[in-house]
N, C-alpha and C. Protein backbone atom coordinates (compact mmCIF):
# COMPACT_ATOMS: atom_id res chain seq x y z
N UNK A 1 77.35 -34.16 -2.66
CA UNK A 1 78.14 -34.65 -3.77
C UNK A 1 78.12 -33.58 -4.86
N UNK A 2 79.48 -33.26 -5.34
CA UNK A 2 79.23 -32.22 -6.71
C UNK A 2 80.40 -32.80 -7.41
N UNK A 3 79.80 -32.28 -9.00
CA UNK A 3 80.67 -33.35 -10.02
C UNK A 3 81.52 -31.57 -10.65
N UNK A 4 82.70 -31.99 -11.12
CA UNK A 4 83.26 -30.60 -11.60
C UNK A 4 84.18 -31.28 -12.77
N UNK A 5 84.73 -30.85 -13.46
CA UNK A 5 85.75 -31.00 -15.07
C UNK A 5 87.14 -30.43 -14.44
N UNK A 6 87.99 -31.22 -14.86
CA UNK A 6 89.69 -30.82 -14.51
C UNK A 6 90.95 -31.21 -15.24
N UNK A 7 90.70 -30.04 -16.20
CA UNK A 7 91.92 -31.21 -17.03
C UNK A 7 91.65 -32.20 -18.64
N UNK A 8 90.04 -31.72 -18.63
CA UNK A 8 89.63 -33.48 -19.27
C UNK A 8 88.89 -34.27 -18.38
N UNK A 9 89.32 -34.24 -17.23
CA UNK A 9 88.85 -35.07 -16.35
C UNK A 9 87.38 -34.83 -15.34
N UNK A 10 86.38 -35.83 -15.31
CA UNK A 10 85.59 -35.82 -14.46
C UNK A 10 86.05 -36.19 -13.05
N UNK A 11 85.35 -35.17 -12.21
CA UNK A 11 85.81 -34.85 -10.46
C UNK A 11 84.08 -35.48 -9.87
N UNK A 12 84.07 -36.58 -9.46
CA UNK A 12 82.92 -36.53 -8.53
C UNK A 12 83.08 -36.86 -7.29
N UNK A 13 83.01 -35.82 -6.46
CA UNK A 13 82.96 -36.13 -4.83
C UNK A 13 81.99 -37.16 -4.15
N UNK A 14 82.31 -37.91 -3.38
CA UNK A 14 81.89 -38.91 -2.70
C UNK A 14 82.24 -39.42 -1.41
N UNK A 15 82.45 -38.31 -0.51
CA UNK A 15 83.16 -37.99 0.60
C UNK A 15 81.78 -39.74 1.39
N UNK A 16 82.36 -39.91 2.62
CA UNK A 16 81.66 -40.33 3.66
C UNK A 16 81.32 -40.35 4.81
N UNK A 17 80.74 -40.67 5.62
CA UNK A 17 80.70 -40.60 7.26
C UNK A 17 81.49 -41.46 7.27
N UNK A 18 82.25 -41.39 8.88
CA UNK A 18 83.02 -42.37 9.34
C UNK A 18 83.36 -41.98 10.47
N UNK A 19 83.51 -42.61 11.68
CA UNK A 19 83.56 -42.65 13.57
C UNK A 19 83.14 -41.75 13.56
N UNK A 20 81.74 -41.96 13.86
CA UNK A 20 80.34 -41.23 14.73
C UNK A 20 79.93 -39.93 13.62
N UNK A 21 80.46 -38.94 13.83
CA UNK A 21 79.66 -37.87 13.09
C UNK A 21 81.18 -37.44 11.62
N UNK A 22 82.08 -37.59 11.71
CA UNK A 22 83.31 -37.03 10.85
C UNK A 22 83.02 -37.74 9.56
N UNK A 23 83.62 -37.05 8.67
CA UNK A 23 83.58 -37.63 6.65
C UNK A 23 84.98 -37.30 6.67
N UNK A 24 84.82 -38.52 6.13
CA UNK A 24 86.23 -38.93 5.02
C UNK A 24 85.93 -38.87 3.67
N UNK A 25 87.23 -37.57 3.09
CA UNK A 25 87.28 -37.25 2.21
C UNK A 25 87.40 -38.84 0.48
N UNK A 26 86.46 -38.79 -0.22
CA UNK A 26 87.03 -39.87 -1.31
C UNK A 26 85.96 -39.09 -2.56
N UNK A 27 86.94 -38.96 -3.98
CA UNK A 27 86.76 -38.86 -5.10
C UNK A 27 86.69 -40.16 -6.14
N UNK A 28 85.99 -39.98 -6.82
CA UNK A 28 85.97 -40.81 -8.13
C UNK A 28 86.09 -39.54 -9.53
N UNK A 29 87.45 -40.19 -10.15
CA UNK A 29 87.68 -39.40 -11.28
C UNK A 29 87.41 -40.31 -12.93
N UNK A 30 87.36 -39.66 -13.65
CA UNK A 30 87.06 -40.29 -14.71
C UNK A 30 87.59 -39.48 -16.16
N UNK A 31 87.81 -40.51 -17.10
CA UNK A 31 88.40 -39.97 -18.32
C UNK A 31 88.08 -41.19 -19.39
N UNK A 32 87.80 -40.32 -20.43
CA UNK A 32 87.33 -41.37 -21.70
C UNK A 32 88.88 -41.15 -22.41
N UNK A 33 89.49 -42.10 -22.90
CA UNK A 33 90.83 -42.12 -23.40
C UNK A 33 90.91 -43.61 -24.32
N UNK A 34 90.77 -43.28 -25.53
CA UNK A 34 91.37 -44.06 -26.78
C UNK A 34 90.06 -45.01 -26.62
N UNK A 35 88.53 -44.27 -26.42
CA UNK A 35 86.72 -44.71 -26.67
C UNK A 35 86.82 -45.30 -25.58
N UNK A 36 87.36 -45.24 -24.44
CA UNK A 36 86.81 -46.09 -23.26
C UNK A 36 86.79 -45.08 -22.29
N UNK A 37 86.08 -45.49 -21.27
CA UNK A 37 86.22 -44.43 -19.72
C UNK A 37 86.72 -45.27 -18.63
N UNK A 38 87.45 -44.55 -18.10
CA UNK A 38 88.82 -44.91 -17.40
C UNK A 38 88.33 -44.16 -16.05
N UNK A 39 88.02 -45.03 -14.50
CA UNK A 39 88.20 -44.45 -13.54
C UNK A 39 88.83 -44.88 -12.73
N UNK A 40 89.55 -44.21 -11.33
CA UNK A 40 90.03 -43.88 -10.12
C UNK A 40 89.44 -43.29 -9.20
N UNK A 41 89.34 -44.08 -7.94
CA UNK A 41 88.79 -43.57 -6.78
C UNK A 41 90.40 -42.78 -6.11
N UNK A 42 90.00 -41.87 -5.37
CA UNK A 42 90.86 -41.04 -4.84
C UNK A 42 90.76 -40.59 -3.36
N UNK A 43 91.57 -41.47 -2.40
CA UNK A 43 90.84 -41.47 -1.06
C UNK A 43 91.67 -40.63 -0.07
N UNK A 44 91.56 -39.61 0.77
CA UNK A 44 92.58 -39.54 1.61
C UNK A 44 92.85 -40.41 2.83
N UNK A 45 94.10 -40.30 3.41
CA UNK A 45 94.66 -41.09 4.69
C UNK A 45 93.28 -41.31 5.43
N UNK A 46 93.05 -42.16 5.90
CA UNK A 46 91.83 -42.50 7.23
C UNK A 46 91.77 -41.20 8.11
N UNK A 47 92.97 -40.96 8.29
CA UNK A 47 93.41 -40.34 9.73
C UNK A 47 92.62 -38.56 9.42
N UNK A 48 92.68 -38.42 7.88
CA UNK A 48 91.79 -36.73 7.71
C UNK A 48 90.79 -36.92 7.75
N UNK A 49 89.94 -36.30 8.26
CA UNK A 49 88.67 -36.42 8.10
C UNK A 49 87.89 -34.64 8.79
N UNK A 50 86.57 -34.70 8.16
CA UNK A 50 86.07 -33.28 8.05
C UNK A 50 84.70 -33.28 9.01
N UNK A 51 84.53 -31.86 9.51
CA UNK A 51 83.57 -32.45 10.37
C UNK A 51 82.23 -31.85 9.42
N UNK A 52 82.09 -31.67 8.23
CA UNK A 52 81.24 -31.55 7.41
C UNK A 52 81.30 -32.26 5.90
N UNK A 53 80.31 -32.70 5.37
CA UNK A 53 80.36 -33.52 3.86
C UNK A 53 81.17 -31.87 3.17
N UNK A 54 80.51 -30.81 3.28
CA UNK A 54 81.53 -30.29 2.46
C UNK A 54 82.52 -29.63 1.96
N UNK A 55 83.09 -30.09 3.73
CA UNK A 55 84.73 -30.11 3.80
C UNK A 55 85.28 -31.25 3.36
N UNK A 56 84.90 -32.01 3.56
CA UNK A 56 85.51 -33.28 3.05
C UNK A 56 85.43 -33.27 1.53
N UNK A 57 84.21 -32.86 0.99
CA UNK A 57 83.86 -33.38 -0.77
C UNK A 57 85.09 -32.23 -1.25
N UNK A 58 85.48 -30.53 -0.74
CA UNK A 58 86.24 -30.05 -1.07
C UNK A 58 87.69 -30.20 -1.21
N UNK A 59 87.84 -30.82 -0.19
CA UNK A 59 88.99 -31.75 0.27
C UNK A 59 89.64 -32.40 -0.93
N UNK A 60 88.23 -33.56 -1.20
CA UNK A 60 88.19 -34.68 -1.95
C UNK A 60 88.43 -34.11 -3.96
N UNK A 61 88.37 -32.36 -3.82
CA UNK A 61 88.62 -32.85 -5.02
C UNK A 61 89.45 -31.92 -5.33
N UNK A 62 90.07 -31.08 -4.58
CA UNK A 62 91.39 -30.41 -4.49
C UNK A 62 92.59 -31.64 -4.30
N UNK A 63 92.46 -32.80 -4.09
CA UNK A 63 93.06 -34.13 -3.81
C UNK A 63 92.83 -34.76 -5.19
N UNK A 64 92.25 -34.50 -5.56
CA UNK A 64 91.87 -35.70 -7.01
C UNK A 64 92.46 -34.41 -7.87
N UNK A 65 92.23 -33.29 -8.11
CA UNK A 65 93.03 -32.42 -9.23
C UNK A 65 94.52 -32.60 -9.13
N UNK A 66 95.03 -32.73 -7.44
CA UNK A 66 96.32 -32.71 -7.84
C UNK A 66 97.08 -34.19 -8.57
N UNK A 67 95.98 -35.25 -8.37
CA UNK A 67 96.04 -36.68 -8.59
C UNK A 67 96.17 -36.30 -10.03
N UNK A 68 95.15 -35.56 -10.91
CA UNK A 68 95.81 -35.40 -12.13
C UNK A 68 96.57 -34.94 -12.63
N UNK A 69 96.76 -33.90 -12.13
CA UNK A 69 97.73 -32.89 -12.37
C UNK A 69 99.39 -34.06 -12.29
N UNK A 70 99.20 -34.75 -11.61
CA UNK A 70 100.55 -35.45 -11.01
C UNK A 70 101.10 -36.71 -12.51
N UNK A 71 99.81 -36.99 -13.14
CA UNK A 71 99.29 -37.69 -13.90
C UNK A 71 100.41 -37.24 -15.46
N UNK A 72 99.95 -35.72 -15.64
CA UNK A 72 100.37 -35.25 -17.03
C UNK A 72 101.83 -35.44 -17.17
């Protein structure tokens, strides 16, 4: 798991295992906006999946930047 800044935004990877040994890529992003913090989980399709946590966590947050980016 690694946490990174994007935007304003907190990136924390939270990739998982899933069928037998593969991770599926999933982010949790976060933003404090008008004194509150505001999050989104950010998951890819079932169907990607990595055969390492950190392909997937990389995955997971090259996927969540563009989630913000899409955002502005």
């Amino acid at each position: 798991m690694s946490v990174v800044q994007h935007n304003g935004w907190r990136i924390e990877s939270q990739s998982f295992k899933a069928r037998g040994n593969r991770w599926c890529p999933k982010a949790l992003v976060g933003v404090f906006e008008g004194g509150r913090f505001y999050t989104h989980d950010v998951v890819a399709l079932l169907s990607v999946t990595f055969e390492t946590a950190r392909d997937a966590d990389d995955y997971a947050i090259k996927v969540a930047k563009m989630w913000i980016e899409d955002r502005a």
